[in-house]
C-alpha atoms as a PDB file:
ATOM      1  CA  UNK A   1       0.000   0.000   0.000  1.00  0.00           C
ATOM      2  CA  UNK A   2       2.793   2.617   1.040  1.00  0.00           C
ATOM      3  CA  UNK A   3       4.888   2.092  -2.535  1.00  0.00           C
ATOM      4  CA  UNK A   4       1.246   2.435  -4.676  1.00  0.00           C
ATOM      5  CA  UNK A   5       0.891   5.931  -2.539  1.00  0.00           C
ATOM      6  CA  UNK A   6       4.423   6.546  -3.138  1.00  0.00           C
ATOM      7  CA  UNK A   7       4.354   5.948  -6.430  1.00  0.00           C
ATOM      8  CA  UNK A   8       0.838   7.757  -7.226  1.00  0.00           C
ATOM      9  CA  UNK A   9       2.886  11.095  -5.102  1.00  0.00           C
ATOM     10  CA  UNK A  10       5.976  10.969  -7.913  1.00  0.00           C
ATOM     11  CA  UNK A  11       3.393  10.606 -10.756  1.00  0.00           C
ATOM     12  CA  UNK A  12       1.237  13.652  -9.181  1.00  0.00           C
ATOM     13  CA  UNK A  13       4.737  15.483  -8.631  1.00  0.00           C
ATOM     14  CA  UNK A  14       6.167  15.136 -12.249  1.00  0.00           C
ATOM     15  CA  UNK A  15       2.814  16.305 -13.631  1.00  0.00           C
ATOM     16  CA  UNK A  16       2.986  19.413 -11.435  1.00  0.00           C
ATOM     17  CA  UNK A  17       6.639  20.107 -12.369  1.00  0.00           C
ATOM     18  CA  UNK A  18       5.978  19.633 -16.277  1.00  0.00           C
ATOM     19  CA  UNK A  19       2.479  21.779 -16.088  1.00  0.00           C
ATOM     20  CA  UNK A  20       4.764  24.316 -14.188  1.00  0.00           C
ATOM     21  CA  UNK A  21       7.215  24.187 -16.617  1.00  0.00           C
ATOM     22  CA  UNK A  22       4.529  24.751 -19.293  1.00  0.00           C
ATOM     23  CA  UNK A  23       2.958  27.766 -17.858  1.00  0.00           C
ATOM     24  CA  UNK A  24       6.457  29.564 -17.280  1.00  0.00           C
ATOM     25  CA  UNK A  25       7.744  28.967 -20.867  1.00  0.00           C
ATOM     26  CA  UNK A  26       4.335  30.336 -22.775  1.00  0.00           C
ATOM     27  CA  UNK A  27       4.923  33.506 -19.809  1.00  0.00           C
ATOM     28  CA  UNK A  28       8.135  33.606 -21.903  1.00  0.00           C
ATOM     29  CA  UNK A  29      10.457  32.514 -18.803  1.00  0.00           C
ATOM     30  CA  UNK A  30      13.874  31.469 -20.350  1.00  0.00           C
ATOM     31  CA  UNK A  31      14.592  28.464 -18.364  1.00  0.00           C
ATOM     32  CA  UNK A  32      18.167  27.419 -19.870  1.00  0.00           C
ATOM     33  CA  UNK A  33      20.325  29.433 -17.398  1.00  0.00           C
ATOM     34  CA  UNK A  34      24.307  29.130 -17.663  1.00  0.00           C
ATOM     35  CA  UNK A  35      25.406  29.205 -14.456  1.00  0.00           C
ATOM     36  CA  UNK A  36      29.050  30.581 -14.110  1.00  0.00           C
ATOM     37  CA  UNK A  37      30.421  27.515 -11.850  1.00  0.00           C
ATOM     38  CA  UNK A  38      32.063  25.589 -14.746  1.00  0.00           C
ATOM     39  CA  UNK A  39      34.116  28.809 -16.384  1.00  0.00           C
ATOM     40  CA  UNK A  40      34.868  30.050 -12.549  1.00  0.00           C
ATOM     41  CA  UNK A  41      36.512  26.088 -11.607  1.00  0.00           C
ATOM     42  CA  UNK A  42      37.988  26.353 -15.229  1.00  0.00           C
ATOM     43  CA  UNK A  43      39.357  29.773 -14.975  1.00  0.00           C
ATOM     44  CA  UNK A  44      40.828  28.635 -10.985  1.00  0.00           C
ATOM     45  CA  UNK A  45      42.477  25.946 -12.558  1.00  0.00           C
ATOM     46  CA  UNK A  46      43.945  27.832 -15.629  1.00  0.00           C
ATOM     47  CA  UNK A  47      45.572  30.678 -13.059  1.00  0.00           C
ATOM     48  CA  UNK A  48      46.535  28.110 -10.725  1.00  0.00           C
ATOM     49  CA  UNK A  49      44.839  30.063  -7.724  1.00  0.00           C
ATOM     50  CA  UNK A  50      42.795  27.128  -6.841  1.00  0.00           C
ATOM     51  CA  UNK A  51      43.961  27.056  -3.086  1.00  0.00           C
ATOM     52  CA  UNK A  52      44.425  30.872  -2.647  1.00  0.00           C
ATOM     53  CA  UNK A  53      41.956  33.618  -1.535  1.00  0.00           C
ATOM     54  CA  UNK A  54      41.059  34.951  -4.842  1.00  0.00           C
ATOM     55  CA  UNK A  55      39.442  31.653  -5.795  1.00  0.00           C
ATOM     56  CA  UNK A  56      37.531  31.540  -2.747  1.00  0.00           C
ATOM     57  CA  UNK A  57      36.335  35.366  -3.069  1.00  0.00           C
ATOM     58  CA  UNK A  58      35.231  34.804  -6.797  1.00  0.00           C
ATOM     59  CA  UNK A  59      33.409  31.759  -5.838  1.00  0.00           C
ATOM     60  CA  UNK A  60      31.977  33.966  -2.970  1.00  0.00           C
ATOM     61  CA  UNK A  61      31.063  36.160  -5.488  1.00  0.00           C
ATOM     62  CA  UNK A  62      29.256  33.800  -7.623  1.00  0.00           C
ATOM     63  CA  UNK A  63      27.483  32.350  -4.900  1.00  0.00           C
ATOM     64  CA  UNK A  64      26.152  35.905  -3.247  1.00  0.00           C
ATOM     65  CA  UNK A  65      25.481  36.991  -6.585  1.00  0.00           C
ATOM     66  CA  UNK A  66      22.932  33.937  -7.574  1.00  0.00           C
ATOM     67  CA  UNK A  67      21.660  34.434  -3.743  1.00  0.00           C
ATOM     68  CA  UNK A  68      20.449  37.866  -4.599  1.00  0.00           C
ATOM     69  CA  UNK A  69      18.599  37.575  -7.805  1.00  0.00           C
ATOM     70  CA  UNK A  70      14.926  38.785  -8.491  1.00  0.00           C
ATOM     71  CA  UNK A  71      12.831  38.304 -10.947  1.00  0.00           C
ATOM     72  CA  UNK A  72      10.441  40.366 -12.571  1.00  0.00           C
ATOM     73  CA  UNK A  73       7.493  40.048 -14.438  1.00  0.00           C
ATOM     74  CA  UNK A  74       5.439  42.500 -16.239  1.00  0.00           C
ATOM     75  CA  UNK A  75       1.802  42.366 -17.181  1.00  0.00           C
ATOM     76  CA  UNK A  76       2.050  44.271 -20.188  1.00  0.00           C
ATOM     77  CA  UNK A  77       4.490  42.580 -22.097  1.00  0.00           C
ATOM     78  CA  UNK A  78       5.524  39.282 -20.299  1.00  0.00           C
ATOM     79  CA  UNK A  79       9.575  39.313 -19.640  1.00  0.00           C
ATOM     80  CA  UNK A  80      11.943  38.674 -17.098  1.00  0.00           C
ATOM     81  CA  UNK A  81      14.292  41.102 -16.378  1.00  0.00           C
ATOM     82  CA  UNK A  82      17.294  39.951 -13.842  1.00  0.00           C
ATOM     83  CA  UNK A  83      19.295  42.241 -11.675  1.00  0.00           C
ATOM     84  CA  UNK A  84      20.465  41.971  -8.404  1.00  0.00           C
ATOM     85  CA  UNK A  85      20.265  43.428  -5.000  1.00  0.00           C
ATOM     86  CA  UNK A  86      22.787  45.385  -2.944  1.00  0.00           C
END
């Protein structure tokens, strides 16, 4: 009984994700972010700063900076516009 309710929750919870999806693309929500992880370990490794306090102030960086986004959405003409907060 308790895997047929688990399994009927997962079901339920993929439909939700997908319909969410759905409704946040036609809104025109771009939903393929980069995210600058990769580049920053890339460009660490490159300089050879990987065990230095630059690499841990630009991952810092990265992280506060992806901490402090906000979206917004207008009526009018549906777009998000991303900037972050001090």
């Amino acid at each position: 009984m308790l895997y047929f309710v688990q399994e009927v929750y997962e079901q339920q919870k993929e439909l939700i994700l997908l319909g969410e999806r759905v409704v946040l693309v036609t809104l025109g929500f771009d939903l393929n972010i980069q995210h600058p992880y990769k580049p920053l370990v890339e460009a660490i490794g490159r300089f050879k700063v990987a065990q230095s306090a630059l690499a841990q102030v630009a991952w810092n960086f990265v992280n506060d900076g992806y901490a402090k986004i906000t979206l917004l959405v207008t009526k009018s003409n549906p777009q998000i516009c991303l900037f972050t907060t001090p």
